[in-house]
N, C-alpha and C. Protein backbone atom coordinates (compact mmCIF):
# COMPACT_ATOMS: atom_id res chain seq x y z
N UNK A 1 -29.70 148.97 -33.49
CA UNK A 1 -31.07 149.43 -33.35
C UNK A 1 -31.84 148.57 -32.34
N UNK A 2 -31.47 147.32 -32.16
CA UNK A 2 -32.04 146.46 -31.25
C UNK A 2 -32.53 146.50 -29.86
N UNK A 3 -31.20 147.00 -29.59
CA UNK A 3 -31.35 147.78 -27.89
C UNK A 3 -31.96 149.22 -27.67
N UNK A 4 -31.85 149.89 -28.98
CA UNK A 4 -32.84 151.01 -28.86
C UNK A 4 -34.35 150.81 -28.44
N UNK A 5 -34.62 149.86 -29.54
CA UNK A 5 -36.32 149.13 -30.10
C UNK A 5 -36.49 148.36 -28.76
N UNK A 6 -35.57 147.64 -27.76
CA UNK A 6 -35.75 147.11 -26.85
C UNK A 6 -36.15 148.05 -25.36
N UNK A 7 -35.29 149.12 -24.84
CA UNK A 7 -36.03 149.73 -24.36
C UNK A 7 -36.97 150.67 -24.31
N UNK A 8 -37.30 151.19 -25.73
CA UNK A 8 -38.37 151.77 -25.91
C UNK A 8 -39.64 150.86 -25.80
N UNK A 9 -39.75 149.69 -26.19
CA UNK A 9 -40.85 148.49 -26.17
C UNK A 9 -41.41 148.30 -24.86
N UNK A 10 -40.15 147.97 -23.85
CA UNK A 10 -40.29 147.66 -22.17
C UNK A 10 -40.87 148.76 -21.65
N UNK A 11 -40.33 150.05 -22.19
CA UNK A 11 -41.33 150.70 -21.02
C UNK A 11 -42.37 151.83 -21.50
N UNK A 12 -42.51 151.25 -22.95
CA UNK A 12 -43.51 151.82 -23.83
C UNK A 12 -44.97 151.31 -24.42
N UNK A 13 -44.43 149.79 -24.45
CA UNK A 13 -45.22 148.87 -25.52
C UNK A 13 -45.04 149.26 -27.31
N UNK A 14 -45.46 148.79 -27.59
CA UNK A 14 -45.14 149.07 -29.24
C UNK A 14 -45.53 150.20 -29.54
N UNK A 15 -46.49 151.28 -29.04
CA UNK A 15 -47.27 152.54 -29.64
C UNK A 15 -45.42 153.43 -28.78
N UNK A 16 -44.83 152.98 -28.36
CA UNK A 16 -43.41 153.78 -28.02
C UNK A 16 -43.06 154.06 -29.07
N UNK A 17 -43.02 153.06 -30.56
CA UNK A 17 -42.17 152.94 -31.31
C UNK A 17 -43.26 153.32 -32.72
N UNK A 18 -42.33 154.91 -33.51
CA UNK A 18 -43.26 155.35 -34.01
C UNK A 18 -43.62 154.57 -35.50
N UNK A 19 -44.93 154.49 -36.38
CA UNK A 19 -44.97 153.11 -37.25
C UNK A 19 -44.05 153.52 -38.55
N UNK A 20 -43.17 154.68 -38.61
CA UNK A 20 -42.54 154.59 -39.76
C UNK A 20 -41.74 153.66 -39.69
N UNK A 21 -41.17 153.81 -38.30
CA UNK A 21 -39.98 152.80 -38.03
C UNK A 21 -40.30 151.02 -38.24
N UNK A 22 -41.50 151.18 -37.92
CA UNK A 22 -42.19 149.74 -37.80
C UNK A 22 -42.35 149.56 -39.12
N UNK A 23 -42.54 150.01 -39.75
CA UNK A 23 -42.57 149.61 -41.36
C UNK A 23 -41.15 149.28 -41.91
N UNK A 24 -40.77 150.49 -41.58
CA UNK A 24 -38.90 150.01 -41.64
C UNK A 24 -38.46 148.88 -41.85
N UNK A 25 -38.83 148.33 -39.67
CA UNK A 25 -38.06 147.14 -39.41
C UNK A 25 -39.09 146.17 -40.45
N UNK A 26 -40.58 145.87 -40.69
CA UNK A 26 -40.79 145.08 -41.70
C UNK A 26 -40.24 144.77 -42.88
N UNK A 27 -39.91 146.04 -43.43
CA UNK A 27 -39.14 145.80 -44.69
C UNK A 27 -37.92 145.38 -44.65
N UNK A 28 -37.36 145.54 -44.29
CA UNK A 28 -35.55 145.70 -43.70
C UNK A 28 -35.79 144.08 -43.22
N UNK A 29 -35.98 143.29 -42.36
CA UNK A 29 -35.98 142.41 -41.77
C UNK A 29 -35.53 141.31 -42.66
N UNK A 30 -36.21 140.82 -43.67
CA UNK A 30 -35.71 139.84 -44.38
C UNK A 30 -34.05 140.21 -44.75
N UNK A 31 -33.76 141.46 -45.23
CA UNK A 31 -32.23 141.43 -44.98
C UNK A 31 -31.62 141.04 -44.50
N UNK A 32 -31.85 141.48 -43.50
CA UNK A 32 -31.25 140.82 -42.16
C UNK A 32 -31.01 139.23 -42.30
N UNK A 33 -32.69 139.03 -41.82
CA UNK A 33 -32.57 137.58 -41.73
C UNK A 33 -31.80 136.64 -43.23
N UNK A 34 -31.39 137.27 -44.19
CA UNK A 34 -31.04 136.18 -45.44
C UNK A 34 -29.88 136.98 -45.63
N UNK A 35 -28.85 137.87 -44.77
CA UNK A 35 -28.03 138.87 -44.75
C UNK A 35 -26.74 137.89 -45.68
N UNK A 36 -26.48 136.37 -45.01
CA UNK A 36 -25.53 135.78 -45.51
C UNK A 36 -25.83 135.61 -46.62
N UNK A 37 -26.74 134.72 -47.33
CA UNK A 37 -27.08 134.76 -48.37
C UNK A 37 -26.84 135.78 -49.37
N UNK A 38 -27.33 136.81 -49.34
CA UNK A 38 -27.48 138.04 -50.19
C UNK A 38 -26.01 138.22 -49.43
N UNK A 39 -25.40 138.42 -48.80
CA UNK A 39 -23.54 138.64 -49.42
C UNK A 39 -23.29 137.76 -50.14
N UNK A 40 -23.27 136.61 -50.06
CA UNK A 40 -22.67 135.57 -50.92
C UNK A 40 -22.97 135.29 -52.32
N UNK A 41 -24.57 136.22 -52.87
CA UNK A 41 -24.85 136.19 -53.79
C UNK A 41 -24.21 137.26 -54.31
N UNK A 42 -23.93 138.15 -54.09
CA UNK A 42 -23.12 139.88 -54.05
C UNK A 42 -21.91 139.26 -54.44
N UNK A 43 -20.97 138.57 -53.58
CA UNK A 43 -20.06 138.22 -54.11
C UNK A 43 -19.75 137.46 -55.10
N UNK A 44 -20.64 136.20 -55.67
CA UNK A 44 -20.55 135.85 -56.86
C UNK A 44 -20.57 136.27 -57.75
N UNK A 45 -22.13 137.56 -57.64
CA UNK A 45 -21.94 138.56 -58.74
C UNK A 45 -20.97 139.02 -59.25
N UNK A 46 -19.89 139.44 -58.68
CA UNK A 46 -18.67 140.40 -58.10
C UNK A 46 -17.32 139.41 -58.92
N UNK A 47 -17.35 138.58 -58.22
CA UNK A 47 -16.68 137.31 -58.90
C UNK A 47 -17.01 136.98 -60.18
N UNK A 48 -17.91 136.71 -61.24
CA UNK A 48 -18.42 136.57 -62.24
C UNK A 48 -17.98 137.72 -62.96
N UNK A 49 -18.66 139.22 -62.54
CA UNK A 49 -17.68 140.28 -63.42
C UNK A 49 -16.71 140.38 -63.07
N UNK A 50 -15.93 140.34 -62.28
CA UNK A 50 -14.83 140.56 -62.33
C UNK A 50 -13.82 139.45 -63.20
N UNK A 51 -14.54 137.77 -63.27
CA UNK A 51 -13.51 137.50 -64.30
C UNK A 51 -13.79 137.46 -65.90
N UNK A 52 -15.09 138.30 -65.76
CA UNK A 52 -15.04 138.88 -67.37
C UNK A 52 -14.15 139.78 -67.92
N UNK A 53 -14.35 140.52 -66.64
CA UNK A 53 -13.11 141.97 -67.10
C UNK A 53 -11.84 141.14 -67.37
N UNK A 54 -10.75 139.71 -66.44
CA UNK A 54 -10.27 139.16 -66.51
C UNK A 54 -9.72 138.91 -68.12
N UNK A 55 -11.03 138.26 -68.29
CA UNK A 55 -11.42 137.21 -69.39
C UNK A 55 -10.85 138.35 -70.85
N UNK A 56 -11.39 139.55 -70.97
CA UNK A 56 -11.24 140.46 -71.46
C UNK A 56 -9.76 141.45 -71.78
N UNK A 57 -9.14 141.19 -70.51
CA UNK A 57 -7.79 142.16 -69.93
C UNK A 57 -7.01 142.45 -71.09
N UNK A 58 -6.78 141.94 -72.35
CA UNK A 58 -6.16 142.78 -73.12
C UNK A 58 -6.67 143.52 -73.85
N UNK A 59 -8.28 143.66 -74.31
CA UNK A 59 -8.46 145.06 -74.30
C UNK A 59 -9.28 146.00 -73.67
N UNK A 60 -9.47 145.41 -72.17
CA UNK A 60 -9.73 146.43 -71.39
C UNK A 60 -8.49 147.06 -70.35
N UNK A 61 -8.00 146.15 -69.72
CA UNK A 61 -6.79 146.92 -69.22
C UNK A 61 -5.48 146.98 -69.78
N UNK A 62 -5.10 148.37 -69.70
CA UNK A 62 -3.87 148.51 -70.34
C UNK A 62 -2.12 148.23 -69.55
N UNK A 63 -2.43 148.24 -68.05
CA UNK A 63 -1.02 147.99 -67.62
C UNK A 63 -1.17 146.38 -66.66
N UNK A 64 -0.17 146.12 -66.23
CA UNK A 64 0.14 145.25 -65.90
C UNK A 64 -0.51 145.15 -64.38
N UNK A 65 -0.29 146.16 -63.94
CA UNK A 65 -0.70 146.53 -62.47
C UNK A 65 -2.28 146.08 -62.54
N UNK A 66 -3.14 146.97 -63.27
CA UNK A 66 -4.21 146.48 -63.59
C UNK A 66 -4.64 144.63 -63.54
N UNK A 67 -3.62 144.47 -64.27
CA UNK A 67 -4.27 143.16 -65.10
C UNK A 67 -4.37 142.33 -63.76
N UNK A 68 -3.36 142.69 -62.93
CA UNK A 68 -2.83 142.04 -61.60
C UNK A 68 -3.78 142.34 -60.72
N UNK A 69 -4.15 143.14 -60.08
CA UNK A 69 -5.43 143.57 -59.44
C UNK A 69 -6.90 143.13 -59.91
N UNK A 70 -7.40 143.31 -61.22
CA UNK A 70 -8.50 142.70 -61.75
C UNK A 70 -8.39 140.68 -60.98
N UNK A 71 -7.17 140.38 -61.68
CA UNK A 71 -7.19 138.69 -61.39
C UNK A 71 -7.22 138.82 -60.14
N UNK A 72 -6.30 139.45 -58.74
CA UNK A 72 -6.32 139.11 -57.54
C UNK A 72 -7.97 139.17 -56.97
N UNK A 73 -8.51 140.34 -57.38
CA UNK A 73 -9.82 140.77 -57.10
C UNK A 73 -11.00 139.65 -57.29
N UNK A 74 -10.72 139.03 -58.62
CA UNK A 74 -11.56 137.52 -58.87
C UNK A 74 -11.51 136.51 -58.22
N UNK A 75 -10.54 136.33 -57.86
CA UNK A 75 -9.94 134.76 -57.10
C UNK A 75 -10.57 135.55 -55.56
N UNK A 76 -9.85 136.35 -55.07
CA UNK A 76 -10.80 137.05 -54.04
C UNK A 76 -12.42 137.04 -53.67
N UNK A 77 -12.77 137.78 -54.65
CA UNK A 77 -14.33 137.18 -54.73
C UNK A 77 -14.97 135.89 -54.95
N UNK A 78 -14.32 135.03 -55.49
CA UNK A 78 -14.87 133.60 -55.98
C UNK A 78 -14.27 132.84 -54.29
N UNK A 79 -12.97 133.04 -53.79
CA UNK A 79 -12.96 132.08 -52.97
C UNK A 79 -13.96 132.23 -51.89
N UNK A 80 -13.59 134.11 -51.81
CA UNK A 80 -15.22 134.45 -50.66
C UNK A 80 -16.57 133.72 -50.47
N UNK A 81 -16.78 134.30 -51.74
CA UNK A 81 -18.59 133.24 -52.39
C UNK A 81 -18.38 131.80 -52.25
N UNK A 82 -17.32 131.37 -52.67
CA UNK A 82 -17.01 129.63 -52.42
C UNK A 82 -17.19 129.25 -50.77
N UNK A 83 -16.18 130.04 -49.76
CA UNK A 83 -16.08 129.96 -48.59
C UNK A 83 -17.56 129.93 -47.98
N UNK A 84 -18.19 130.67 -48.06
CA UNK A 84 -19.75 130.98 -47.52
C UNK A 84 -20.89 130.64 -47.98
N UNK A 85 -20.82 130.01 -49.38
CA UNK A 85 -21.80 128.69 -49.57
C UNK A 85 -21.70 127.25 -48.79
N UNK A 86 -20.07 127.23 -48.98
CA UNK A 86 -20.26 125.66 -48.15
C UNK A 86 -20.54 126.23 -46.44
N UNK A 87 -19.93 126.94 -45.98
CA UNK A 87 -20.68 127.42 -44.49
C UNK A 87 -21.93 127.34 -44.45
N UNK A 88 -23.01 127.77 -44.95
CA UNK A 88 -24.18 127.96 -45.07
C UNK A 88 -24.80 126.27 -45.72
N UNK A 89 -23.88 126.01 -46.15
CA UNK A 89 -25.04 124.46 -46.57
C UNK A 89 -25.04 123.28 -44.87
N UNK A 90 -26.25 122.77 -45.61
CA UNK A 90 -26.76 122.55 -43.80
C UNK A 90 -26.16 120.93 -43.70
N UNK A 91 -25.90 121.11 -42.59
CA UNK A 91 -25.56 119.33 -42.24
C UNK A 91 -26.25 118.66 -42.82
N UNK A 92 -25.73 117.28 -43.02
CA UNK A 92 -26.28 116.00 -43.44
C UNK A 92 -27.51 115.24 -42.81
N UNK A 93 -27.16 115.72 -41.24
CA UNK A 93 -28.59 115.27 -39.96
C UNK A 93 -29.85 116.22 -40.45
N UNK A 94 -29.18 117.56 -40.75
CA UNK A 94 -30.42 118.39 -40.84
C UNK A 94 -31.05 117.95 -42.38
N UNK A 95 -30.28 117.33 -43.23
CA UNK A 95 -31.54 117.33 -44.56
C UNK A 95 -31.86 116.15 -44.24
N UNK A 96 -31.61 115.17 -43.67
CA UNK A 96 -32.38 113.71 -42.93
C UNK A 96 -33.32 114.19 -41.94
N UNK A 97 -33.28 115.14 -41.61
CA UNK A 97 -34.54 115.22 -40.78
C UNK A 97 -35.41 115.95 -40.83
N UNK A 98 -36.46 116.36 -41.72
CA UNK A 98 -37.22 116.44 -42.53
C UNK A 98 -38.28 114.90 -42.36
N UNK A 99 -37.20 114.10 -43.28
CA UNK A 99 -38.03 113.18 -43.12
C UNK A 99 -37.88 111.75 -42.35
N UNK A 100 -37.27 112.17 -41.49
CA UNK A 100 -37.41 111.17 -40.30
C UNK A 100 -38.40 111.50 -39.10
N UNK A 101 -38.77 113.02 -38.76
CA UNK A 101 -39.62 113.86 -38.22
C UNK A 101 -41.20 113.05 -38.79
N UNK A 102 -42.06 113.65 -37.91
CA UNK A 102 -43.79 114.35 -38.03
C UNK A 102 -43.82 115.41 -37.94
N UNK A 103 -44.17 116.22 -38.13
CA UNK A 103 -45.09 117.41 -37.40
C UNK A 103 -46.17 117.73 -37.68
N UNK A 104 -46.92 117.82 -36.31
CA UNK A 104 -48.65 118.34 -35.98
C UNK A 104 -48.58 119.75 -35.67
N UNK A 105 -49.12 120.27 -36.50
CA UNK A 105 -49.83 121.79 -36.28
C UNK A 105 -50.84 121.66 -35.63
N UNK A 106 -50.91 122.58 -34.03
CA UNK A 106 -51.87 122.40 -33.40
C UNK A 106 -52.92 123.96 -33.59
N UNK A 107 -51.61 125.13 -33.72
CA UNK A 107 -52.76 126.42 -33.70
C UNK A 107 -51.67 127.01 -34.64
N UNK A 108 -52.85 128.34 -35.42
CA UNK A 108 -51.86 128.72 -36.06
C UNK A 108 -52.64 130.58 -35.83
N UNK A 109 -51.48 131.37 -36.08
CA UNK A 109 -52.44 132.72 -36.34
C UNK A 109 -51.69 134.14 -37.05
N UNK A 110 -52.15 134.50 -38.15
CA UNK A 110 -51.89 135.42 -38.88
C UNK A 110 -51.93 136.91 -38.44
N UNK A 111 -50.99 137.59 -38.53
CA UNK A 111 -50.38 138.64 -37.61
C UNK A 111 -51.61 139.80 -38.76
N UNK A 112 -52.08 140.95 -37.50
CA UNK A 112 -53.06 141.72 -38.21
C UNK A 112 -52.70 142.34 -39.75
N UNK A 113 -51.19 142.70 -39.55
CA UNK A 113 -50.71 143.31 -41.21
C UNK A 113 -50.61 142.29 -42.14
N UNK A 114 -50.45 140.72 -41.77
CA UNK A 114 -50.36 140.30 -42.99
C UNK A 114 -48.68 139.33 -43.18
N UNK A 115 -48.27 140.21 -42.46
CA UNK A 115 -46.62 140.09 -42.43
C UNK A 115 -46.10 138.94 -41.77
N UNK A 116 -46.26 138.64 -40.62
CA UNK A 116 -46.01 137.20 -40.04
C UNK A 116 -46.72 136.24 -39.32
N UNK A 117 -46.37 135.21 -39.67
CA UNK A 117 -47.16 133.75 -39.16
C UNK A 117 -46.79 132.99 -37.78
N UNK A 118 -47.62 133.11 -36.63
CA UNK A 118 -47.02 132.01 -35.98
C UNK A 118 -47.77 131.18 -35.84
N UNK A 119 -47.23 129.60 -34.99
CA UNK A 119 -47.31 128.29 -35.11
C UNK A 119 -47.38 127.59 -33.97
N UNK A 120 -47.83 127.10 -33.38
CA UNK A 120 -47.77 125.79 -32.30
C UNK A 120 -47.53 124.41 -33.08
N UNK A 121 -46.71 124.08 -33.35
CA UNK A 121 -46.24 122.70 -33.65
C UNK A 121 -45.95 121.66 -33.07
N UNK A 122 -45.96 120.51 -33.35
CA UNK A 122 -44.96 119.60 -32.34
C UNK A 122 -44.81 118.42 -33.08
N UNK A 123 -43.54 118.09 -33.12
CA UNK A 123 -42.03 117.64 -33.68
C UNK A 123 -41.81 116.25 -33.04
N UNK A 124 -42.41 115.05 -33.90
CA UNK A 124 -41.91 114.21 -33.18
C UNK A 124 -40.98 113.26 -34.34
N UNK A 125 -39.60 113.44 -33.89
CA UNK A 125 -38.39 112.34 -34.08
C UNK A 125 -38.31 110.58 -33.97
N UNK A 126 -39.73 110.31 -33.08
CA UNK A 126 -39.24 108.96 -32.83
C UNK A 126 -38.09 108.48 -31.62
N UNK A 127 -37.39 107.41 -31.71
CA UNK A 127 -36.73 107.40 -31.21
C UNK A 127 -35.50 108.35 -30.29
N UNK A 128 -35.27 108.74 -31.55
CA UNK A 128 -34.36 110.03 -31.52
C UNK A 128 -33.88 110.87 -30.24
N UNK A 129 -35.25 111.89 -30.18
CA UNK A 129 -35.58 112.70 -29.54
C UNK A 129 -36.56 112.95 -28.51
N UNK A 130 -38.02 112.19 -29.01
CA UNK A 130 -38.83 112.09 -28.53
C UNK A 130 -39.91 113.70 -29.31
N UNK A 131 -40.67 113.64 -28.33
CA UNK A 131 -41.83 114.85 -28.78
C UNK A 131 -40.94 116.10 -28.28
N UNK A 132 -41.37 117.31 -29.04
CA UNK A 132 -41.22 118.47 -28.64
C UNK A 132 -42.15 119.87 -29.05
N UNK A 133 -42.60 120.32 -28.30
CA UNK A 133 -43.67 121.45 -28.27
C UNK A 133 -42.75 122.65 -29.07
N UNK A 134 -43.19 123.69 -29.84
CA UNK A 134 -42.30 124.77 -30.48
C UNK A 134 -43.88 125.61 -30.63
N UNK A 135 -43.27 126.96 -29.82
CA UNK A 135 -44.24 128.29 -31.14
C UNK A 135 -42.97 128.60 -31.82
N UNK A 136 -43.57 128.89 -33.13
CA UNK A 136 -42.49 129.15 -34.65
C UNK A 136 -43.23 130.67 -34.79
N UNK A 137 -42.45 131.76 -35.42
CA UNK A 137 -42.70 132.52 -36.24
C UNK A 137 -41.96 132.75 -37.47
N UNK A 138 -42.81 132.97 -38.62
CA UNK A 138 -42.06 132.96 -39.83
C UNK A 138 -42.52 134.74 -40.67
N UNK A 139 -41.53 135.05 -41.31
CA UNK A 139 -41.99 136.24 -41.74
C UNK A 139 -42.56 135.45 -43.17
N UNK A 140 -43.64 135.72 -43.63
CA UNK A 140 -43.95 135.85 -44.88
C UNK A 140 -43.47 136.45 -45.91
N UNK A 141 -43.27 136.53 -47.04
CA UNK A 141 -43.77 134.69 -47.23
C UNK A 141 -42.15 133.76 -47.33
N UNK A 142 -41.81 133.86 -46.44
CA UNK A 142 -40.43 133.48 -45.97
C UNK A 142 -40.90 131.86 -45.51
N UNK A 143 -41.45 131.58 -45.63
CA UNK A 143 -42.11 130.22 -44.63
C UNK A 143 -41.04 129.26 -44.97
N UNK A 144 -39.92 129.26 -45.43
CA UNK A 144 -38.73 128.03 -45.26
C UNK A 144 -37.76 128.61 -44.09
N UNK A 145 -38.09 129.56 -43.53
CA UNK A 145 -37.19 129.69 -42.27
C UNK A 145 -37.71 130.68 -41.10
N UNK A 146 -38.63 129.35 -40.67
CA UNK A 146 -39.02 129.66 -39.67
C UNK A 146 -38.15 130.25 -38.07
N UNK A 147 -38.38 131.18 -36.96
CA UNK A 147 -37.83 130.65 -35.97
C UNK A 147 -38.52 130.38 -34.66
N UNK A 148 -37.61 129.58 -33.84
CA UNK A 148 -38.51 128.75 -32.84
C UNK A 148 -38.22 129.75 -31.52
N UNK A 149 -39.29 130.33 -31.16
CA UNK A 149 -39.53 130.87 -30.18
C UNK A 149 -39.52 130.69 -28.64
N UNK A 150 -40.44 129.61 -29.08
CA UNK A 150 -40.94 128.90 -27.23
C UNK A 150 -40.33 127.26 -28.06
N UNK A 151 -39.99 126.69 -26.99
CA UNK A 151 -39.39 125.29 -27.34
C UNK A 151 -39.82 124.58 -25.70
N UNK A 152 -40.71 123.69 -26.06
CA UNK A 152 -41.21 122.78 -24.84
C UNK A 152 -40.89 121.31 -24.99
N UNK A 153 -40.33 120.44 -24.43
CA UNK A 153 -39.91 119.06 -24.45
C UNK A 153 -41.17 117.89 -23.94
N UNK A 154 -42.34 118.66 -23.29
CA UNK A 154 -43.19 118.28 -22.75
C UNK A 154 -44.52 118.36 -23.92
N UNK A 155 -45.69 118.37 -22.91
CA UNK A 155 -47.01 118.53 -24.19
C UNK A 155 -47.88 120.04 -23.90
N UNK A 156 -47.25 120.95 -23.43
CA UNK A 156 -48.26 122.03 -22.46
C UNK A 156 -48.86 122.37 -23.72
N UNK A 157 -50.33 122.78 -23.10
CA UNK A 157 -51.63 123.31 -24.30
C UNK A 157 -51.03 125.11 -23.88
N UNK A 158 -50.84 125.53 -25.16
CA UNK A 158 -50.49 126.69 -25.84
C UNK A 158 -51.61 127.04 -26.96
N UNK A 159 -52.13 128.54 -26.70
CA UNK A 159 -52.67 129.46 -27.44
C UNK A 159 -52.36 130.79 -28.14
N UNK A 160 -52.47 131.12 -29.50
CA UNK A 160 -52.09 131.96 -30.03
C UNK A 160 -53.05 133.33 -29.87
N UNK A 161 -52.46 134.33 -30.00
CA UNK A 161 -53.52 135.27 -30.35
C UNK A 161 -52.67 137.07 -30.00
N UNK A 162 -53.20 137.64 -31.30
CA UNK A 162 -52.55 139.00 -31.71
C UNK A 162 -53.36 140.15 -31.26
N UNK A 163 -52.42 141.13 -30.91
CA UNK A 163 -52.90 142.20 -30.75
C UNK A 163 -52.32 143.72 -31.16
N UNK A 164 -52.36 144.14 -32.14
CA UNK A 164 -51.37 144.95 -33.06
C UNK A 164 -50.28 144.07 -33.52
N UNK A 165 -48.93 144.70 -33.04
CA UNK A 165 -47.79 143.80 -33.17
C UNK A 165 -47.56 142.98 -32.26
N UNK A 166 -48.11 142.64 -31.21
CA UNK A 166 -47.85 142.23 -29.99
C UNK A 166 -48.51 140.31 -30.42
N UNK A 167 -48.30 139.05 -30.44
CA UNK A 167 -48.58 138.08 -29.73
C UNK A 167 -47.80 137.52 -29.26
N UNK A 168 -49.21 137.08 -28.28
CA UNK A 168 -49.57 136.65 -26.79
C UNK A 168 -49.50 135.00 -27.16
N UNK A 169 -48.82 134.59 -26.31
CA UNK A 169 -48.45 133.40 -26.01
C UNK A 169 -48.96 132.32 -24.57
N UNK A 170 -50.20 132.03 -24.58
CA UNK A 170 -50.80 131.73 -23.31
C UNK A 170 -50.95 130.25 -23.62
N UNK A 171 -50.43 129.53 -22.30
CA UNK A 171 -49.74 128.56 -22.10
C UNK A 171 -50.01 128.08 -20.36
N UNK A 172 -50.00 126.60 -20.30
CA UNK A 172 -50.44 125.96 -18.85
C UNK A 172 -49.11 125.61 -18.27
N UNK A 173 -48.17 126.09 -18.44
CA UNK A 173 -46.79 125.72 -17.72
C UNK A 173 -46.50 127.23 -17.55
N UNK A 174 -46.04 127.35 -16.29
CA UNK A 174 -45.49 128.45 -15.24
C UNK A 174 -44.63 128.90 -16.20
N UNK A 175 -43.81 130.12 -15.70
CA UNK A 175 -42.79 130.91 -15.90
C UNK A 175 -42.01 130.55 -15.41
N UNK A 176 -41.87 130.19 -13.87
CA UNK A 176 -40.96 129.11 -13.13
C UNK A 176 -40.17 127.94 -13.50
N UNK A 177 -41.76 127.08 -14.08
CA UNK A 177 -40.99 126.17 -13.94
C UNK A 177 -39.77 125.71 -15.63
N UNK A 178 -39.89 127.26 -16.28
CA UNK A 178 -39.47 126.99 -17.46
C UNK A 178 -37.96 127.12 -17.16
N UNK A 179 -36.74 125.85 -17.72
CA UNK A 179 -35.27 125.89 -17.80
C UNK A 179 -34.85 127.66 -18.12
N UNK A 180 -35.81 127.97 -18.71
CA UNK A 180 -34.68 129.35 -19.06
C UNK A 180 -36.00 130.21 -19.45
N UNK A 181 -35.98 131.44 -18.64
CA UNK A 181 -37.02 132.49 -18.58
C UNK A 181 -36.98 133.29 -19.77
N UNK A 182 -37.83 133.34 -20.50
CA UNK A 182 -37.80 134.39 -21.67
C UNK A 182 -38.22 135.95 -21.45
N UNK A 183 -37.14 136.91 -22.15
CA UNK A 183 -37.68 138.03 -21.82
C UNK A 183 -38.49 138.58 -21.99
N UNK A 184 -39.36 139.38 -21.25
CA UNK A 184 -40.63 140.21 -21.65
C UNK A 184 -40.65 141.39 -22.21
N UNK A 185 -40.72 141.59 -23.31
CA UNK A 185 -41.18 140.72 -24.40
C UNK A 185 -39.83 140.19 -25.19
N UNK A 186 -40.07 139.25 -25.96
CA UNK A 186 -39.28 138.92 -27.47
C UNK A 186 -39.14 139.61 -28.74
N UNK A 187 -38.30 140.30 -28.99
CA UNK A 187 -38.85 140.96 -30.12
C UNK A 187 -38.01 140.10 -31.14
N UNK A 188 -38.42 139.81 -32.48
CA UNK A 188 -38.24 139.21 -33.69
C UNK A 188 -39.09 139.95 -34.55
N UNK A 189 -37.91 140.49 -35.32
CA UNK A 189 -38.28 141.45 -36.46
C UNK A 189 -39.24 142.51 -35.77
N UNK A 190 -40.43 142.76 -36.92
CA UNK A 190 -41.36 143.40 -36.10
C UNK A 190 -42.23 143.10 -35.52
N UNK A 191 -42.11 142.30 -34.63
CA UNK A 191 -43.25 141.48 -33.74
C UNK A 191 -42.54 141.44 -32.24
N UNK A 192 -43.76 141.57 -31.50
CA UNK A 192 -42.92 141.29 -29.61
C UNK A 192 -43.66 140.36 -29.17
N UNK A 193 -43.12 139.41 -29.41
CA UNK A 193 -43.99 138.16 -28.03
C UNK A 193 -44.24 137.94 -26.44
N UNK A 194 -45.45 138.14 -26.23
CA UNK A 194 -45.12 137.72 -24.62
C UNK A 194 -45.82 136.80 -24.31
N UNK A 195 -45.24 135.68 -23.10
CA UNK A 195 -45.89 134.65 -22.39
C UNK A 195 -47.09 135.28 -21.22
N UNK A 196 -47.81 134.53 -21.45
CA UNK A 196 -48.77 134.34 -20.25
C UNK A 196 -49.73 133.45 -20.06
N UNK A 197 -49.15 132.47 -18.65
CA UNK A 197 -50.19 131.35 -18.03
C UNK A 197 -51.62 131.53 -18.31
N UNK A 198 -52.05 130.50 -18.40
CA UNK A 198 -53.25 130.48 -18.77
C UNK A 198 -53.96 130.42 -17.51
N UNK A 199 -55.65 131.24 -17.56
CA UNK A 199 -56.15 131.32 -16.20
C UNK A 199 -57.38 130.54 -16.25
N UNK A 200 -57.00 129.40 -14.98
CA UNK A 200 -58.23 128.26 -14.97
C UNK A 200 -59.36 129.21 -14.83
């Protein structure tokens, strides 16, 4: 659907894209975004009954074949769910840094529906890393997983501000002189971001 929603956006703007769909992608989105999760919880589920039925097998299944399939099916599901929790648990650097970090919220602004938040932050490590500029958007009320949009290593003054689904990202550093050009627009979930320099 991405590349659909993508060129309809470019040479439409968002009124291209009709709002059932936009409600859609609101709802639908957290799926997405927690997609691993919610399999891995699916599969535990899955794993759990299935070694009840196990647990049970002489008087729920009657042949052998059965009994054999039920157990393969458990160990199946449990190693799955096993496999993709430890994937998903986060490095050791990442739960240390939390609190080896600062972060200053410089602007913040609430999307007209309600639905998502973005952020001007900036991230300082210390030694580490040094400072770093980020706009974040988070879907609500999702606010433990944010994502980082614009990522600046420098200090550029950045402003927020919405317009339907659309924010605007206005900012004192060029398009140029940025390492890697972002496309016009960004779309994340149901939101499209676009940059634009700020005018002295």
């Amino acid at each position: 659907m991405h590349p659909w929603l993508r060129e309809r956006v470019t040479h439409g703007g968002e009124a291209a894209v009709p709002s059932p769909v936009w409600l859609a992608i609101d709802l639908l989105f957290p799926v997405w975004l927690f997609g691993p999760e919610l399999f891995c919880g699916t599969l535990a589920a899955s794993a759990l009954a299935t070694w009840r039925v196990v647990r049970r097998r002489d008087h729920l299944l009657t042949s052998k074949t059965a009994r054999g399939l039920a157990i393969g099916a458990a160990v199946i599901s449990f190693s799955g769910a096993l496999v993709l929790a430890v994937l998903m648990l986060p490095s050791p650097f990442a739960l240390l840094t939390p609190s080896m970090c600062q972060t200053t919220t410089f602007d913040e602004a609430l999307s007209p529906n309600g639905r998502y938040k973005a952020t001007v932050a900036e991230v300082d490590c210390g030694a580490i890393s040094g400072f770093n500029r980020q706009v974040m958007l988070t879907r609500r009320p999702f606010s433990w997983a944010p994502m980082s949009i614009f990522y600046f290593n420098e200090h550029p003054a950045l402003h927020l501000s919405w317009n339907g689904r659309t924010l605007t990202v206005s900012g004192d550093r060029s398009l140029k002189s940025m390492r890697r050009q972002p496309p016009d627009p960004i779309i994340w979930g149901g939101v499209l971001v676009r940059y634009s320099e700020l005018k002295e």
